[in-house]
C-alpha atoms as a PDB file:
ATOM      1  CA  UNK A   1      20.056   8.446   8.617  1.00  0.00           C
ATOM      2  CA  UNK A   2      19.626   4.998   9.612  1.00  0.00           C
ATOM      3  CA  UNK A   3      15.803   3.514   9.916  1.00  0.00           C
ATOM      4  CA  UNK A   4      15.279   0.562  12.153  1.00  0.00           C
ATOM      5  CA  UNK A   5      12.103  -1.506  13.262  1.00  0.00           C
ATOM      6  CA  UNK A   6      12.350  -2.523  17.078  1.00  0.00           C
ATOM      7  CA  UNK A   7       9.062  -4.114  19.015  1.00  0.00           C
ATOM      8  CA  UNK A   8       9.675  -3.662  22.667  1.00  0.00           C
ATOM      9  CA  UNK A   9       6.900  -4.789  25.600  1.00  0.00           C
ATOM     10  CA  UNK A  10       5.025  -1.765  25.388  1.00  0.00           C
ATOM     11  CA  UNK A  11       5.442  -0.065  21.673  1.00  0.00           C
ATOM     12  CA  UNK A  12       6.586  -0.483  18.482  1.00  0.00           C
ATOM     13  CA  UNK A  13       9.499   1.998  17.226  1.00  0.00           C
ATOM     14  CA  UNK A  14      10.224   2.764  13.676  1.00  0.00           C
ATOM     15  CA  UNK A  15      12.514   5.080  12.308  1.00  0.00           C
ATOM     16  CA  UNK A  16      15.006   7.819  13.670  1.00  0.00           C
ATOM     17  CA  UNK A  17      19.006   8.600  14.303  1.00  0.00           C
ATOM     18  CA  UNK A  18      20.530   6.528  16.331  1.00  0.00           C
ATOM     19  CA  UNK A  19      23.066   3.641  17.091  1.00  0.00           C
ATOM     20  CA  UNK A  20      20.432   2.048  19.568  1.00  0.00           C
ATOM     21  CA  UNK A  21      17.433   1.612  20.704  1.00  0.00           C
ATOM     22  CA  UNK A  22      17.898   2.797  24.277  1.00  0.00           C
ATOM     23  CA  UNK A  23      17.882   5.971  26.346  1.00  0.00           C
ATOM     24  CA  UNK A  24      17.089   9.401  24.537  1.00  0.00           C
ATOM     25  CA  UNK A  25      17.477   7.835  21.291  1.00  0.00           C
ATOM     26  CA  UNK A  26      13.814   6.416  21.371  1.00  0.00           C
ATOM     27  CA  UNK A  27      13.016  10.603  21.689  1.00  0.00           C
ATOM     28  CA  UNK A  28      13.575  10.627  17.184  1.00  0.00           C
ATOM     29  CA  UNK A  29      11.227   8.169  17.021  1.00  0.00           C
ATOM     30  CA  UNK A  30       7.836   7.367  16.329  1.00  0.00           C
ATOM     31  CA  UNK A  31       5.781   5.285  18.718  1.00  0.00           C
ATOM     32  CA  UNK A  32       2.796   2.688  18.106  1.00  0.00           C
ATOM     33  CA  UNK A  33       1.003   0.396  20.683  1.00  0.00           C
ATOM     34  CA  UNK A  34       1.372  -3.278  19.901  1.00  0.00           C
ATOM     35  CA  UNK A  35      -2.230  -3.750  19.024  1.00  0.00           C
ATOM     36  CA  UNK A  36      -1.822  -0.962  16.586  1.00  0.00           C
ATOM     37  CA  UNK A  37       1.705  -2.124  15.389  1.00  0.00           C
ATOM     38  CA  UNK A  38       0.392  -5.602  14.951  1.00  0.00           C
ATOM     39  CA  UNK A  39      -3.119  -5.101  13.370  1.00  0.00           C
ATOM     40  CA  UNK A  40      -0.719  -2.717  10.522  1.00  0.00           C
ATOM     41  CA  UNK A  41       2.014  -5.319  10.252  1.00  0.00           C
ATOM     42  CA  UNK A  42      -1.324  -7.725   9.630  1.00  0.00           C
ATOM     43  CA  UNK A  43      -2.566  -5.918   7.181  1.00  0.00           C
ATOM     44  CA  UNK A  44       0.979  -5.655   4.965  1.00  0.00           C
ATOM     45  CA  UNK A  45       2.612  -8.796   5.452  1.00  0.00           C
ATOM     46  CA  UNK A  46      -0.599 -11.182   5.227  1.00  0.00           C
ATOM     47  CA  UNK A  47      -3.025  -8.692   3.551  1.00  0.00           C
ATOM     48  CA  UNK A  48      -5.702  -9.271   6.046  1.00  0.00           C
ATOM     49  CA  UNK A  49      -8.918  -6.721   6.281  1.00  0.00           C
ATOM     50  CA  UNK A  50     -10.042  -7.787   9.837  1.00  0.00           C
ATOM     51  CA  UNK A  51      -7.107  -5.159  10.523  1.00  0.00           C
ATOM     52  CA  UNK A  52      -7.886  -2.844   7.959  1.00  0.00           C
ATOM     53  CA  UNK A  53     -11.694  -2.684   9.643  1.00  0.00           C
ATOM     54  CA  UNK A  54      -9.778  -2.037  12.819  1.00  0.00           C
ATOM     55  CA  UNK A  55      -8.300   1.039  11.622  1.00  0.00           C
ATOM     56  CA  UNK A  56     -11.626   2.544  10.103  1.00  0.00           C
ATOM     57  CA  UNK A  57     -13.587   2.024  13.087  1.00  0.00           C
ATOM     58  CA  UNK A  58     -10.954   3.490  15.374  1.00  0.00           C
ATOM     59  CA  UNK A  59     -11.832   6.568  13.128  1.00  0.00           C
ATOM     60  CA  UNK A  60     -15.355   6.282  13.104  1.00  0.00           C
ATOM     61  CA  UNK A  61     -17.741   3.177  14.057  1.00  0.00           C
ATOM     62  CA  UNK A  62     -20.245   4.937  12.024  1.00  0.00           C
ATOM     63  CA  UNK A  63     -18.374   6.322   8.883  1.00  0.00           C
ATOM     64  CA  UNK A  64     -14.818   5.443   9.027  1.00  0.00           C
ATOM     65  CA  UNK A  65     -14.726   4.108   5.325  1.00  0.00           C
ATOM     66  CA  UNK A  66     -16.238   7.195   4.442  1.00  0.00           C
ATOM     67  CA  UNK A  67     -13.623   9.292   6.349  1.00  0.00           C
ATOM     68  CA  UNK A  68     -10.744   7.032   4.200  1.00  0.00           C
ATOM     69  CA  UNK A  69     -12.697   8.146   0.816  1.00  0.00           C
ATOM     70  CA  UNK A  70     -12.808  12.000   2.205  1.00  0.00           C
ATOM     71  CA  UNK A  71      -8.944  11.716   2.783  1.00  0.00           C
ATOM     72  CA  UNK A  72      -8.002  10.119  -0.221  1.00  0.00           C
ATOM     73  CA  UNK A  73     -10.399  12.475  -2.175  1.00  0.00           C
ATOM     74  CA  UNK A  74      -8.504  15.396  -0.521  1.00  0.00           C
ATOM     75  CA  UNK A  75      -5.420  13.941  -2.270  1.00  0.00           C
ATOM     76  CA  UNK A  76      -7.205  14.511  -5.607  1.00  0.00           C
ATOM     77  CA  UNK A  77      -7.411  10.605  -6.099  1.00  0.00           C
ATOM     78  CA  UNK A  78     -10.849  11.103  -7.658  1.00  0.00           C
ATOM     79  CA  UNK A  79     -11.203   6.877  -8.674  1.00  0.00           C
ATOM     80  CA  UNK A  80     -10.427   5.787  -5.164  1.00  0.00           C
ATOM     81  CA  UNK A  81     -13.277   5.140  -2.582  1.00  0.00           C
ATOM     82  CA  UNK A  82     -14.592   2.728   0.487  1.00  0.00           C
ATOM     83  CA  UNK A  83     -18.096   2.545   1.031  1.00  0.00           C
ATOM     84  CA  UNK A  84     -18.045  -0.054   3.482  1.00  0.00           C
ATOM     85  CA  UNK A  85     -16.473  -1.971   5.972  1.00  0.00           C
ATOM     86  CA  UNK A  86     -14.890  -5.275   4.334  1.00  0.00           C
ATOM     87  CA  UNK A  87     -16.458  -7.822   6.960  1.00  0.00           C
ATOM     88  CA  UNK A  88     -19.178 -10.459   5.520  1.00  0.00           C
ATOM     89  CA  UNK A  89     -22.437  -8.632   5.753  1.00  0.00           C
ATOM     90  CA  UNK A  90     -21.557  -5.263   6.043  1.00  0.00           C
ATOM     91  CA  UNK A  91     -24.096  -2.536   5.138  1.00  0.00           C
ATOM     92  CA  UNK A  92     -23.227  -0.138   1.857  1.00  0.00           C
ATOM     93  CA  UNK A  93     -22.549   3.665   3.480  1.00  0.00           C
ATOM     94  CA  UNK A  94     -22.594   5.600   0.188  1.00  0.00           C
ATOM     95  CA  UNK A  95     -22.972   5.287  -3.500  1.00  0.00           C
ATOM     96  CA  UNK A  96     -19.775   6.472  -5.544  1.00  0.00           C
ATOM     97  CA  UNK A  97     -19.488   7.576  -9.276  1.00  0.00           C
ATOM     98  CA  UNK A  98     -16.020   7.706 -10.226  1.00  0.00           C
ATOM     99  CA  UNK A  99     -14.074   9.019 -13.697  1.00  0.00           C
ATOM    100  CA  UNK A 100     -12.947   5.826 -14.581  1.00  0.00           C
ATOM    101  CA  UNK A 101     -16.530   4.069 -14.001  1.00  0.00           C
ATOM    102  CA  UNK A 102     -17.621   6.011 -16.998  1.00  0.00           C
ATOM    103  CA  UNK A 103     -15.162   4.034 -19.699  1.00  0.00           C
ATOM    104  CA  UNK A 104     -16.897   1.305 -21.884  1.00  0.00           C
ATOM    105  CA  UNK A 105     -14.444  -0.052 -23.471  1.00  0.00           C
ATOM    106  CA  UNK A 106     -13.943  -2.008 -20.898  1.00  0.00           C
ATOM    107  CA  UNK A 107     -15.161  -3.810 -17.460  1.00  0.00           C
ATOM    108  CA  UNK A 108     -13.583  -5.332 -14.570  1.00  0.00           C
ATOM    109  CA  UNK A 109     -16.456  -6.119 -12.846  1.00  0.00           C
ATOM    110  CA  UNK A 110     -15.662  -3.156 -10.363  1.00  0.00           C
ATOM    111  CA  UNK A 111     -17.153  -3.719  -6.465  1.00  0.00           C
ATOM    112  CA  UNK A 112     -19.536  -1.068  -4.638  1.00  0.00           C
ATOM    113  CA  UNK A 113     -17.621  -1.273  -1.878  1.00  0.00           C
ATOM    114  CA  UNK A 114     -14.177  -0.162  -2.572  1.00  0.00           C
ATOM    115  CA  UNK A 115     -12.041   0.574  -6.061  1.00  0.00           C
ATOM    116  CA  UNK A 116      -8.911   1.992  -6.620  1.00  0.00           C
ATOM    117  CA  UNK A 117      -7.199   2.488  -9.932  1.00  0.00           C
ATOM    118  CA  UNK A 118      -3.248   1.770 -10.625  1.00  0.00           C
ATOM    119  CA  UNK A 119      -2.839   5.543 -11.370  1.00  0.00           C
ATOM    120  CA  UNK A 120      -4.465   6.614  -8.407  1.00  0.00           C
ATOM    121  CA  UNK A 121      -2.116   4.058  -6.022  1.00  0.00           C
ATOM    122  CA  UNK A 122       0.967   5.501  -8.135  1.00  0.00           C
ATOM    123  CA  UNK A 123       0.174   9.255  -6.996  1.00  0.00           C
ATOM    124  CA  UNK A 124      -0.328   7.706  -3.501  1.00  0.00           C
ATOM    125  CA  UNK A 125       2.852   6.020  -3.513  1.00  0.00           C
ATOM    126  CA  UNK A 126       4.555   9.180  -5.285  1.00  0.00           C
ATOM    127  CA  UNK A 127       3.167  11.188  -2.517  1.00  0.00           C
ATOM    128  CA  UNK A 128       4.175   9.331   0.033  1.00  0.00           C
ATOM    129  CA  UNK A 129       7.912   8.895  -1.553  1.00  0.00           C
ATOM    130  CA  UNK A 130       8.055  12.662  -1.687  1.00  0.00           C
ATOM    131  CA  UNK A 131       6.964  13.095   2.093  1.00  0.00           C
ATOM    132  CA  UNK A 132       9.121  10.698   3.279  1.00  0.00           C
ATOM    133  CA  UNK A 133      11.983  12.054   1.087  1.00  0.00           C
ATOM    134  CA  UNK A 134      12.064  15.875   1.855  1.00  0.00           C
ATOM    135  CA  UNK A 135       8.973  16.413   3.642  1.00  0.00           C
ATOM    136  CA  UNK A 136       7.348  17.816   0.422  1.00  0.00           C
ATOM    137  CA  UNK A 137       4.511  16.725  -1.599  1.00  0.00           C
ATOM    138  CA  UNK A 138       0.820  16.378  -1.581  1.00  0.00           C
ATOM    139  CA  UNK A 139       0.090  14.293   1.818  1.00  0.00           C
ATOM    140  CA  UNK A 140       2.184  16.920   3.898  1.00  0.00           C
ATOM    141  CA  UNK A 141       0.884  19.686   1.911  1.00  0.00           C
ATOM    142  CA  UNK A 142      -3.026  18.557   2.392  1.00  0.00           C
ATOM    143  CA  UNK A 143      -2.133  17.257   5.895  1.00  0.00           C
ATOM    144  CA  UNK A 144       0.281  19.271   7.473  1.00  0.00           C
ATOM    145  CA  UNK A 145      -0.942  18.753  10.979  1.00  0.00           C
ATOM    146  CA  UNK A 146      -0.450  14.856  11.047  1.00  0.00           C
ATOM    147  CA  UNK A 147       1.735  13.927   7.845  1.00  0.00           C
ATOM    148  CA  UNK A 148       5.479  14.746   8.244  1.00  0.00           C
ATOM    149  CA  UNK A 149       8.724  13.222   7.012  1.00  0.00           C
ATOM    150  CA  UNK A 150       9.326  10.798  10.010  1.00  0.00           C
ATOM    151  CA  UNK A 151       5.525   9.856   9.685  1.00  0.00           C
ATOM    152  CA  UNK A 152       6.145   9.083   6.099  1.00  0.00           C
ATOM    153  CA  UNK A 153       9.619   7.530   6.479  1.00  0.00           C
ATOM    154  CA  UNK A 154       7.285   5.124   9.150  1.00  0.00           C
ATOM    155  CA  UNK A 155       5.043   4.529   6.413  1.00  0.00           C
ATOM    156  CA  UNK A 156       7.527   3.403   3.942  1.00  0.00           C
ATOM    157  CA  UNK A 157       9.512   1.686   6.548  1.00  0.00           C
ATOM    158  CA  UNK A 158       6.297  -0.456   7.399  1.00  0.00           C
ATOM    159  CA  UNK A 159       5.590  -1.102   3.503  1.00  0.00           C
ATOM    160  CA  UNK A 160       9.100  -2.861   3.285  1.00  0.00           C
ATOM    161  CA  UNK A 161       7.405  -5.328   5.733  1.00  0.00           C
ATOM    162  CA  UNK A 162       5.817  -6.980   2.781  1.00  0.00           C
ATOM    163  CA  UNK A 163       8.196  -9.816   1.955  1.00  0.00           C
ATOM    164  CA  UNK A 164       5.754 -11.829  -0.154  1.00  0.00           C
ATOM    165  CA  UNK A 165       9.168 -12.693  -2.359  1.00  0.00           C
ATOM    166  CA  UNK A 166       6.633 -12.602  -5.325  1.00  0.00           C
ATOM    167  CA  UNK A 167       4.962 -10.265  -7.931  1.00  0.00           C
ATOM    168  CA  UNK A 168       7.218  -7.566  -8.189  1.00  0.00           C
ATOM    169  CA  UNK A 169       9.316  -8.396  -5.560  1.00  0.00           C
ATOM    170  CA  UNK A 170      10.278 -11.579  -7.746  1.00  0.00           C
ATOM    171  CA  UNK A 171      11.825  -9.447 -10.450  1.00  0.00           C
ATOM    172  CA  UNK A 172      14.526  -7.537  -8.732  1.00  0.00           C
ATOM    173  CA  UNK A 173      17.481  -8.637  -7.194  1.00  0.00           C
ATOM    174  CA  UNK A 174      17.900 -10.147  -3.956  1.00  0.00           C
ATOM    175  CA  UNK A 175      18.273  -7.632  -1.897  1.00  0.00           C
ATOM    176  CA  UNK A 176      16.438  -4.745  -3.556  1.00  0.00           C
ATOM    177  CA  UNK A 177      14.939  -2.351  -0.989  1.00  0.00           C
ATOM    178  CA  UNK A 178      10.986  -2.738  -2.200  1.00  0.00           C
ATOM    179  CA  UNK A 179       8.191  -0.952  -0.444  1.00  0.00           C
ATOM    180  CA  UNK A 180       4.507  -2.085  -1.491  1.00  0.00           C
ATOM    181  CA  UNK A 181       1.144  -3.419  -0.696  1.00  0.00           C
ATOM    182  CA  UNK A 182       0.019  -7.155  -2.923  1.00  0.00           C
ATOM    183  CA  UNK A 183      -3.572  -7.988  -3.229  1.00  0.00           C
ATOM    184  CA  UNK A 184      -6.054 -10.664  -4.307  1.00  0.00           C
ATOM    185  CA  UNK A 185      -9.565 -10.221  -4.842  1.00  0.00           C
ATOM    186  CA  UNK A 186     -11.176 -13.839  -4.977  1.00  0.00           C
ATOM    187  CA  UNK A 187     -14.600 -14.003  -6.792  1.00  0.00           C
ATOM    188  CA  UNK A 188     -17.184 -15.052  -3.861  1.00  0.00           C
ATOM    189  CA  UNK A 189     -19.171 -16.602  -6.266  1.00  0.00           C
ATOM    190  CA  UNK A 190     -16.771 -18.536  -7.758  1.00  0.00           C
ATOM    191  CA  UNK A 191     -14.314 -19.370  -5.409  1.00  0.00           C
ATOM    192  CA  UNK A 192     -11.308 -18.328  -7.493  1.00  0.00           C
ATOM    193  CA  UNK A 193      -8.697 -15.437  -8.268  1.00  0.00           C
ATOM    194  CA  UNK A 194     -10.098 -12.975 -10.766  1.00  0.00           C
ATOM    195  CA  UNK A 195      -8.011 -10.100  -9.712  1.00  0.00           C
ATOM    196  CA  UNK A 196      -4.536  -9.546  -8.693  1.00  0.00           C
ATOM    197  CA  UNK A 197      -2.062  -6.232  -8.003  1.00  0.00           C
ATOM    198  CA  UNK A 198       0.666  -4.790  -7.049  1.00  0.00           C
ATOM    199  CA  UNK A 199       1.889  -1.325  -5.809  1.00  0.00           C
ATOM    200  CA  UNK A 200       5.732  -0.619  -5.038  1.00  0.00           C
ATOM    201  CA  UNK A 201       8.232   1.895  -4.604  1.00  0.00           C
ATOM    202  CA  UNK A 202      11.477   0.343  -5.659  1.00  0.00           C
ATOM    203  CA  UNK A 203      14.818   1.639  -4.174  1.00  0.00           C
ATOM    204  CA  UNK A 204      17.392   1.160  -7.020  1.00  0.00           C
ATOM    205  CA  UNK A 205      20.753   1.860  -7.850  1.00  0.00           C
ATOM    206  CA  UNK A 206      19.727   3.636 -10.956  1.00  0.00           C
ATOM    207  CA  UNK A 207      17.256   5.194  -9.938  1.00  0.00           C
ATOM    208  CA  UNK A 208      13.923   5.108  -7.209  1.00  0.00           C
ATOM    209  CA  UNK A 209      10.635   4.598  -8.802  1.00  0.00           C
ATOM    210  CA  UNK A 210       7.316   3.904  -9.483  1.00  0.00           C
ATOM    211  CA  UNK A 211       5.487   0.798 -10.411  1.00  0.00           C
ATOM    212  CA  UNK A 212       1.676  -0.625  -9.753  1.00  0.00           C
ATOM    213  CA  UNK A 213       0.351  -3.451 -11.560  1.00  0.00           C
ATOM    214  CA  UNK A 214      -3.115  -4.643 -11.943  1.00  0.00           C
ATOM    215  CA  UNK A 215      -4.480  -7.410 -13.185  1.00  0.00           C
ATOM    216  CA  UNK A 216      -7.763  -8.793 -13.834  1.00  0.00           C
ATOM    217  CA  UNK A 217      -9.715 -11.878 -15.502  1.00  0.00           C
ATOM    218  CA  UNK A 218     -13.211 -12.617 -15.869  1.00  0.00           C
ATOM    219  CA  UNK A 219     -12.726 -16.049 -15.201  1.00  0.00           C
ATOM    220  CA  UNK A 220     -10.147 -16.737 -13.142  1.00  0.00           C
ATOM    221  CA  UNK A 221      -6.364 -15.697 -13.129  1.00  0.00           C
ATOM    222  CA  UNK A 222      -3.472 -18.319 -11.867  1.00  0.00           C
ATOM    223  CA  UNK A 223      -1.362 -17.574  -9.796  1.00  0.00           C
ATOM    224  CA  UNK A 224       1.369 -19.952 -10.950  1.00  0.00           C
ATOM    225  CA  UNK A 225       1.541 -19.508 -14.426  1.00  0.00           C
ATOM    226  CA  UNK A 226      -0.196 -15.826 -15.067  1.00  0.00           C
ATOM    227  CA  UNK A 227      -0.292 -13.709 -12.629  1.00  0.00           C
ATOM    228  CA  UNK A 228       3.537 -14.547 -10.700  1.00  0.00           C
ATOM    229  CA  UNK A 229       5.763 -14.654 -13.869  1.00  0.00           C
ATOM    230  CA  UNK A 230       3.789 -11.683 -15.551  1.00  0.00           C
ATOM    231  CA  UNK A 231       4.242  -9.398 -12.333  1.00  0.00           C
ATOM    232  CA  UNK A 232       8.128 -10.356 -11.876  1.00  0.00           C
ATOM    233  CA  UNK A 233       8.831 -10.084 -15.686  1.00  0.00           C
ATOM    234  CA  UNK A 234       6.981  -6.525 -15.810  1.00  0.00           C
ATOM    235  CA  UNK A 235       8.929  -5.617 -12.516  1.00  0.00           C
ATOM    236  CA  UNK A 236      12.549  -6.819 -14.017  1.00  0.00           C
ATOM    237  CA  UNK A 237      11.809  -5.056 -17.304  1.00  0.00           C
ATOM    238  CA  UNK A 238      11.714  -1.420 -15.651  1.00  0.00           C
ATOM    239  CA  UNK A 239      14.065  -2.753 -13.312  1.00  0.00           C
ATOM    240  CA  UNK A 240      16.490  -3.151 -15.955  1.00  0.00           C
ATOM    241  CA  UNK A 241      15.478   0.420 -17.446  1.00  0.00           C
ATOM    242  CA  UNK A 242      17.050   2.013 -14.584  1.00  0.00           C
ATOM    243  CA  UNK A 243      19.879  -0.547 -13.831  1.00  0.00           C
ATOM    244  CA  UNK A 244      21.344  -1.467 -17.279  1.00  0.00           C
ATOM    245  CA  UNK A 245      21.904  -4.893 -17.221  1.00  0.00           C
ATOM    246  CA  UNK A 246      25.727  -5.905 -17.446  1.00  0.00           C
ATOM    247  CA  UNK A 247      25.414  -9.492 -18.330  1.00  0.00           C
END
């Protein structure tokens, strides 16, 4: 099967069999609107939240962060919630007590609003890999009614979108087909970078995997000199696990 990514006039078209994008082809694939197909694409490539606020309301005004922590709860990712819109100012819907809340050996400062740990995003990604590889897995299995393997091949397809060229992206070779979501959490009182991550399936010869990275430091993490070289020399480490290097 051969995936493509083609933005005509009035959708966006990812996905499908076929040698073009014209005629009865476009009937394999999945459609979005351009607003939709933009505000996603927004949201991967440039990690933006105006989009991801976008998306929640469309499911809810009133409790569409809620509704992603239901899902996602569904999944059995017990440490992964929203309670609240990400724009400045907005109100706390719920209160959330998580698993990994209760540790004390250690703190990362966690926000009311939204946490995630890596483990949950790896059984996400998993998930997600195992939908779009066979149709199997937990997302089509909890979801049967809207998750299906050209939904998840869609998914994946708009994950590869992310060509930050950094993190774990910087420690496979050029080339390397990478699907993942980077983030930065900068500390509003501060004004710096006290948290950064990384969540990928890698496509390799050796073998497809895996791999989510976070990082965090109560004062401030650089980019330059920490938090790049750390994330690429972590990502060419397993990379090399799968792909023995020859030289």
């Amino acid at each position: 099967m051969a995936l493509a990514l083609a933005l005509t006039d009035s959708a966006l078209y990812v996905g499908g069999r076929f040698d073009n994008i014209a005629g009865a082809a476009r009937q394999s694939l999945a459609a979005l609107d351009p607003q939709t197909a933009e505000a996603m694409l927004d949201m991967i490539r440039r990690s933006e939240n105006p989009p991801a606020d976008k998306f929640m309301i469309g499911l809810d005004e009133a409790r569409g962060p809620l509704i992603v922590t239901e899902k996602m709860q569904a999944l059995g990712l017990q440490n992964t919630f929203m309670a609240g819109y990400f724009y400045d100012g907005a109100p706390l819907l719920a209160s959330y007590t998580t698993p990994s809340q209760a540790r004390t050996d250690i703190s990362t400062s966690p926000d009311r609003y939204n946490q995630t740990t890596p483990s949950d995003m790896g059984m996400l990604l998993e998930d997600l890999y195992q939908c779009a590889d066979s149709g199997g897995g937990a997302l089509a299995a909890v979801f049967p009614e809207t998750m299906s393997k050209e939904v998840c091949l869609q998914m994946v397809e708009i994950l590869v979108q992310d060509k930050l060229g950094a993190l774990l992206q910087a420690g496979v070779p050029e080339g390397t087909r990478i699907a993942h979501k980077h983030g930065w959490v900068t500390n509003p009182l501060t004004g710096v970078i006290d948290n950064v991550s990384d969540a990928a399936i890698v496509y390799s010869p050796g073998g497809n995997y895996i791999l989510v990275v976070f990082t965090y430091h109560p004062v401030q993490i650089i980019w330059d000199t920490t938090a790049n070289p750390l994330f690429a020399q972590l990502s060419q480490a397993v990379y090399n696990y799968f792909n023995v290097p020859t030289q």
